[in-house]
Protein backbone atom coordinates (compact mmCIF):
# COMPACT_ATOMS: atom_id res chain seq x y z
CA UNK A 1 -172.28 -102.36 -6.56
CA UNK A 2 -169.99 -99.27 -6.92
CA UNK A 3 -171.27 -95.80 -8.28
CA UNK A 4 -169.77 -96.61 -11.56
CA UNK A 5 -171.31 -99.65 -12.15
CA UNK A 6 -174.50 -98.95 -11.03
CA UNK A 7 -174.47 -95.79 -14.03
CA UNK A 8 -173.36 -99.08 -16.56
CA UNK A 9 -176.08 -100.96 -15.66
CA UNK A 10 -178.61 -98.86 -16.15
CA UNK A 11 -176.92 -97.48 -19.67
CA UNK A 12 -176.78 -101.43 -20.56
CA UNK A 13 -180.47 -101.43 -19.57
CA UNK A 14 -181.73 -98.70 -21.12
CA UNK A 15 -180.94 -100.61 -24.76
CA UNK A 16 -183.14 -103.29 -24.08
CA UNK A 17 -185.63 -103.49 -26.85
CA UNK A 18 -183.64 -101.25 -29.17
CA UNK A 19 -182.35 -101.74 -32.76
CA UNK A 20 -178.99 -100.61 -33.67
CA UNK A 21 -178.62 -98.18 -35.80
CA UNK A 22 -176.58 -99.19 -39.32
CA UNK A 23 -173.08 -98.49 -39.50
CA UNK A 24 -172.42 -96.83 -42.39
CA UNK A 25 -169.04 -95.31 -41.90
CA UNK A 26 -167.10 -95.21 -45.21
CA UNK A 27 -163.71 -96.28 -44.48
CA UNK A 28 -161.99 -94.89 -47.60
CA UNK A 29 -163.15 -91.16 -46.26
CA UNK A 30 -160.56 -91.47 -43.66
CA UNK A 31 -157.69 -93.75 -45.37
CA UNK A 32 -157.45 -93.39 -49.02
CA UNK A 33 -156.58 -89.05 -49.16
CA UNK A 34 -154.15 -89.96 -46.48
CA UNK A 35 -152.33 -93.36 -47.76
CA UNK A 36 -148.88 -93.05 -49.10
CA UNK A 37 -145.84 -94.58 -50.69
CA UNK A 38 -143.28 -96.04 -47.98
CA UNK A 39 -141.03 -93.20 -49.63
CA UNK A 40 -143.56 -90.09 -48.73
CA UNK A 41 -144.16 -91.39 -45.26
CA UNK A 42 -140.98 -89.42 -44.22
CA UNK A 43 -141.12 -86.24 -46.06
CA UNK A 44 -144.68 -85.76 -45.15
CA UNK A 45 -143.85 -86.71 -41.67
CA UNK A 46 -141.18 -84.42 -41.83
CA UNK A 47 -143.20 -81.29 -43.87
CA UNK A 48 -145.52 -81.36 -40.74
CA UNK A 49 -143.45 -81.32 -38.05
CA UNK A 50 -140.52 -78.93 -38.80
CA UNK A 51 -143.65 -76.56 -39.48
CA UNK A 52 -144.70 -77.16 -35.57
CA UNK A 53 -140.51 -76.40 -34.99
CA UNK A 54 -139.42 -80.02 -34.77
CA UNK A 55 -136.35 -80.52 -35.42
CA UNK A 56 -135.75 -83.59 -37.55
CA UNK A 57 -132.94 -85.78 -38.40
CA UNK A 58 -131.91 -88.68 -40.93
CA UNK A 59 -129.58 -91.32 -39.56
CA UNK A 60 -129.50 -94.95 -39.40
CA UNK A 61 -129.45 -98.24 -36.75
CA UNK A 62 -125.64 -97.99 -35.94
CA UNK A 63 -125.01 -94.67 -36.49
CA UNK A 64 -127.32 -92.78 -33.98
CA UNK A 65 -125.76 -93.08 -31.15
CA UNK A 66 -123.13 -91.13 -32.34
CA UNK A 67 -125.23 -88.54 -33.59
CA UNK A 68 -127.01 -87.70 -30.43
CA UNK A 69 -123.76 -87.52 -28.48
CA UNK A 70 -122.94 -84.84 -30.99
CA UNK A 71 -126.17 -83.53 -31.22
CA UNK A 72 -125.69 -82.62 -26.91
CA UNK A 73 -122.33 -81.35 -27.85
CA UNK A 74 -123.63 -79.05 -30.22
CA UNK A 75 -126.30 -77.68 -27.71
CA UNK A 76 -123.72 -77.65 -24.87
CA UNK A 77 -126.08 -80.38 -22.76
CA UNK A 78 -124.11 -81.24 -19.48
CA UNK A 79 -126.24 -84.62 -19.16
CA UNK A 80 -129.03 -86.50 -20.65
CA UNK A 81 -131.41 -89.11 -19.19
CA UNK A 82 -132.10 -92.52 -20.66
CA UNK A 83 -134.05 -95.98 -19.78
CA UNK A 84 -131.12 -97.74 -18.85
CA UNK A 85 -132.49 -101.57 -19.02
CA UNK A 86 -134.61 -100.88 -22.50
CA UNK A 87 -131.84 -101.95 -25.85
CA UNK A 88 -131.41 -98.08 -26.90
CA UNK A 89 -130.58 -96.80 -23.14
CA UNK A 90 -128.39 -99.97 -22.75
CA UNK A 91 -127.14 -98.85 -26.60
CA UNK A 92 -126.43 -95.40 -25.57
CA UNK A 93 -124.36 -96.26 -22.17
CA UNK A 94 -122.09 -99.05 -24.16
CA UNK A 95 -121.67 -96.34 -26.89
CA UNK A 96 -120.98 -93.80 -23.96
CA UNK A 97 -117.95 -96.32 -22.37
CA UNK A 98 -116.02 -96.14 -25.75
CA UNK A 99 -116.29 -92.37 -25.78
CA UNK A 100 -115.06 -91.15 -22.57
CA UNK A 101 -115.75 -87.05 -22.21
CA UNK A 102 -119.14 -87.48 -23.67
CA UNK A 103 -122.16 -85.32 -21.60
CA UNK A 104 -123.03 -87.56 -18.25
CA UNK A 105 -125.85 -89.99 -18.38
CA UNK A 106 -128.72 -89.34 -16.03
CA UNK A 107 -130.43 -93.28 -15.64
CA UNK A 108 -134.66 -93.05 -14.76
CA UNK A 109 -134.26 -95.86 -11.98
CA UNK A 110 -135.63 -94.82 -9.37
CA UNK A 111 -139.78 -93.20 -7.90
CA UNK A 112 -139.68 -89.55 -8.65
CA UNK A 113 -140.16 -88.87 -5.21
CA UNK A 114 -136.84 -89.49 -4.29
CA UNK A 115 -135.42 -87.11 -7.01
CA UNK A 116 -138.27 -84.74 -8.21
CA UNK A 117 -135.92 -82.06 -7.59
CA UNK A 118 -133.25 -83.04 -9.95
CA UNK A 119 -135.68 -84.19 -12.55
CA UNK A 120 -137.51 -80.80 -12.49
CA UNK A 121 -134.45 -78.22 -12.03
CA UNK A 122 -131.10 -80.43 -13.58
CA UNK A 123 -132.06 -82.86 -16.13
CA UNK A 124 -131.45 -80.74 -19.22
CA UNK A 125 -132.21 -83.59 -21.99
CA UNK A 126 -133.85 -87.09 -22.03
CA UNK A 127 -134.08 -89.71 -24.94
CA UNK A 128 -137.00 -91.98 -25.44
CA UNK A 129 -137.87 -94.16 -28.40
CA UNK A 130 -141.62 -94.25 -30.24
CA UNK A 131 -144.25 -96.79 -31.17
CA UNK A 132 -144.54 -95.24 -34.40
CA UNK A 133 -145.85 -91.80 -35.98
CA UNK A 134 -148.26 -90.98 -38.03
CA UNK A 135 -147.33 -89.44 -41.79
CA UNK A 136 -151.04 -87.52 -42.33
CA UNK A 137 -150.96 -85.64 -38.61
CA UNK A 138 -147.67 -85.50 -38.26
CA UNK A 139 -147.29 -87.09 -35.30
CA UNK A 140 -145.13 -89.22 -33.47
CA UNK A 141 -146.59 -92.05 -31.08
CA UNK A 142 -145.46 -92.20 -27.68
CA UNK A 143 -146.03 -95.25 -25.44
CA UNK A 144 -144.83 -94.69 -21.65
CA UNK A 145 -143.84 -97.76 -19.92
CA UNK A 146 -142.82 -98.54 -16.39
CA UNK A 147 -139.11 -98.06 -17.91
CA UNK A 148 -139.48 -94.70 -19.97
CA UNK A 149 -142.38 -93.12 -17.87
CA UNK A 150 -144.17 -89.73 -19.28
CA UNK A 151 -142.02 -87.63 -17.20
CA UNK A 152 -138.64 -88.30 -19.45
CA UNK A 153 -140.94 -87.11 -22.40
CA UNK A 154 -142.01 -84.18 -20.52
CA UNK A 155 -139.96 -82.95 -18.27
CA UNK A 156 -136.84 -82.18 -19.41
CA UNK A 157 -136.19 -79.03 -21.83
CA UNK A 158 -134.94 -81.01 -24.53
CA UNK A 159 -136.54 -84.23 -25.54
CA UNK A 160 -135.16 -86.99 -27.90
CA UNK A 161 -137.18 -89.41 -29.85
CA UNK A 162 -135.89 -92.14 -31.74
CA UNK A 163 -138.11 -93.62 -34.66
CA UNK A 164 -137.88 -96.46 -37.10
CA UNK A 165 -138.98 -95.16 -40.60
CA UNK A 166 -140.68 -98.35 -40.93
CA UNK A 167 -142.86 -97.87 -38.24
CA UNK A 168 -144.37 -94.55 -39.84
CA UNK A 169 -147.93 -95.25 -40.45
CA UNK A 170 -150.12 -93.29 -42.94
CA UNK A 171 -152.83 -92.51 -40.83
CA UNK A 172 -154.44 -92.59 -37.63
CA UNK A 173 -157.40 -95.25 -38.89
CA UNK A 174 -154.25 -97.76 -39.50
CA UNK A 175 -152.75 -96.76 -36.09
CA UNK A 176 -155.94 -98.24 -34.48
CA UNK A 177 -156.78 -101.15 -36.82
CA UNK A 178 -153.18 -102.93 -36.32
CA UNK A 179 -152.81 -101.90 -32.18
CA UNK A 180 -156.64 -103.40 -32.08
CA UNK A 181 -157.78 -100.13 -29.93
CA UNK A 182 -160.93 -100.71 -30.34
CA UNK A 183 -161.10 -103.64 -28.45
CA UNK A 184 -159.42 -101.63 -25.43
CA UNK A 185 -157.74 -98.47 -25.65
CA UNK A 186 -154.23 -98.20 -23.95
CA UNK A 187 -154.27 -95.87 -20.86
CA UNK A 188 -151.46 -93.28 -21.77
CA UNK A 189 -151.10 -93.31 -25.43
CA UNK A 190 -149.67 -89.96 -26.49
CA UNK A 191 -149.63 -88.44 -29.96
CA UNK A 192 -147.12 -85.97 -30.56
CA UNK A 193 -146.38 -83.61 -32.88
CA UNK A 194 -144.21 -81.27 -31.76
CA UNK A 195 -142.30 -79.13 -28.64
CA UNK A 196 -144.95 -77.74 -26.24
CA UNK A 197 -146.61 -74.81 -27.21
CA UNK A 198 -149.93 -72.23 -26.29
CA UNK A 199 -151.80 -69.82 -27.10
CA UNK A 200 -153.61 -68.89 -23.84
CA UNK A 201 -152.22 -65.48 -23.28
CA UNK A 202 -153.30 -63.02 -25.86
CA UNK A 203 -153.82 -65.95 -28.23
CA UNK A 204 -149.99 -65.75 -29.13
CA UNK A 205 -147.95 -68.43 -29.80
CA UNK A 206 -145.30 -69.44 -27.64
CA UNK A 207 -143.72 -72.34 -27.58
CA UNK A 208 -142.07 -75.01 -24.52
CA UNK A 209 -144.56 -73.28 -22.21
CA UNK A 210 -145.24 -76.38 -20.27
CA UNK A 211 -143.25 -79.09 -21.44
CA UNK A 212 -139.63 -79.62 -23.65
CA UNK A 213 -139.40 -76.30 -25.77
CA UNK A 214 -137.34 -78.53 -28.29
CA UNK A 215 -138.23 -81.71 -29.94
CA UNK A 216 -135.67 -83.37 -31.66
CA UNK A 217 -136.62 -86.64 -33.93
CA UNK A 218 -134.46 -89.06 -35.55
CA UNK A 219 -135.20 -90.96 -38.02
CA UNK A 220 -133.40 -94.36 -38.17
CA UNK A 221 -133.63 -95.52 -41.81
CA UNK A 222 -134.08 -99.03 -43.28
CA UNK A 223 -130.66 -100.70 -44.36
C-alpha cells in the first residue's frame, strides 16, 4: 500500500461509527441573485470583463474568421498559432487559403521540447476556443486538451478565445451541476477572466506579468 493510500484508509476509518452531519446548503443562496435572461448573459459577461481589460467582440459562426484575420492586421501580428486538427483551427487554415497575405499560421503539432524556443520568444498570438463562461464571475472556461494544450492559452502575448453565446452559463453552481464535477473534477479546468495581471510588487497593478497581457474574446452569436 502506497503513502497515499495508507493516509485514505485511515481517513475512511476514522468515520466508522459516525453520523453525518445534515446538509443544509440552500441552493437558491448561490443561483437565484445570479440567474439571468439568455439576453443579460452577454452584457454581464461583457460588464465584467472589459473592467479586468478584456477586450470583447460581437460576431457570428461564419463571420469570425474574418474578423480575427483583421483583428492580427490591426495589431500588426506576424503569425498566430492554432489547433490545426480541432473544426476552428481546420476553419481558420481553409479561411487562410482563400486569403493569401494573411499573418502566417503557427500549427501546435508537435512536444514543446522540440520548439520551446519558438513558442516562448516568436509566437506572438494563439487562438483557442472555450467550454463556456460564466455571466456572474465573469469568466470564461477553458478546457486544455491534448490538441489545444495550456501553453497556447498562456504563452503567447496575445491570446484568442472563441465562445458560443449559448454556452454562457449564469453561474458557477450550474457550471458544476451540468459537467457533473462533483462526481470527479477535471484535472486542468481553468476559469478565466481576464489578461494576466499582479499585484505583488508594491501592491500595484500591472497587468500580462506572467501570461498574455491581452485577452481578446469573441463572441459568436446565435443565428
Amino acid at each position: 500500500m502506497s503513502a497515499k493510500q495508507n493516509i485514505l484508509a485511515k481517513l475512511r476509518n476514522s468515520l466508522t461509527g459516525t453520523t453525518p452531519v445534515a446538509d443544509n446548503f440552500d441552493v437558491e443562496l448561490v443561483t437565484e441573485p445570479y440567474t439571468y435572461t439568455p439576453e443579460q448573459r452577454i452584457s454581464q459577461l461583457r460588464k465584467l470583463m472589459e473592467a479586468v481589460h478584456t477586450e470583447i467582440h460581437l460576431t457570428s459562426r461564419e463571420g469570425w474568421p474574418e474578423l480575427l484575420a483583421q483583428l492580427l492586421r490591426d495589431r500588426q501580428l506576424p503569425s498566430l498559432l492554432i489547433a490545426p486538427t480541432t473544426p476552428h483551427g481546420q476553419r481558420i487554415t481553409e479561411h487562410w487559403a482563400k486569403n493569401p497575405g494573411l499573418p502566417a499560421l503557427k500549427a501546435y503539432n508537435r512536444p514543446v521540447e522540440e520548439w520551446k524556443a519558438e513558442l516562448f520568444n516568436d509566437t506572438p498570438a494563439s487562438l483557442t476556443t472555450t467550454l463556456g463562461a460564466i455571466a456572474a464571475t465573469g469568466s470564461l472556461i477553458l478546457w486544455p486538451t491534448r490538441e489545444e494544450p495550456r501553453l497556447m492559452s498562456l504563452v503567447p502575448p496575445v491570446h484568442f478565445a472563441l465562445l458560443k453565446a449559448s454556452e454562457i452559463r449564469d453561474n458557477f453552481y450550474q457550471v458544476q451541476q451540468e459537467f457533473e464535477w462533483a462526481q470527479g473534477m477535471p484535472t486542468n479546468a481553468l476559469l478565466v477572466s481576464g489578461p494576466s495581471k499582479t499585484a505583488d510588487i508594491e501592491q500595484v497593478l500591472a497587468y500580462g506579468a506572467h501570461g498574455p497581457k491581452d485577452l481578446v474574446v469573441l463572441i459568436l452569436e446565435d443565428q
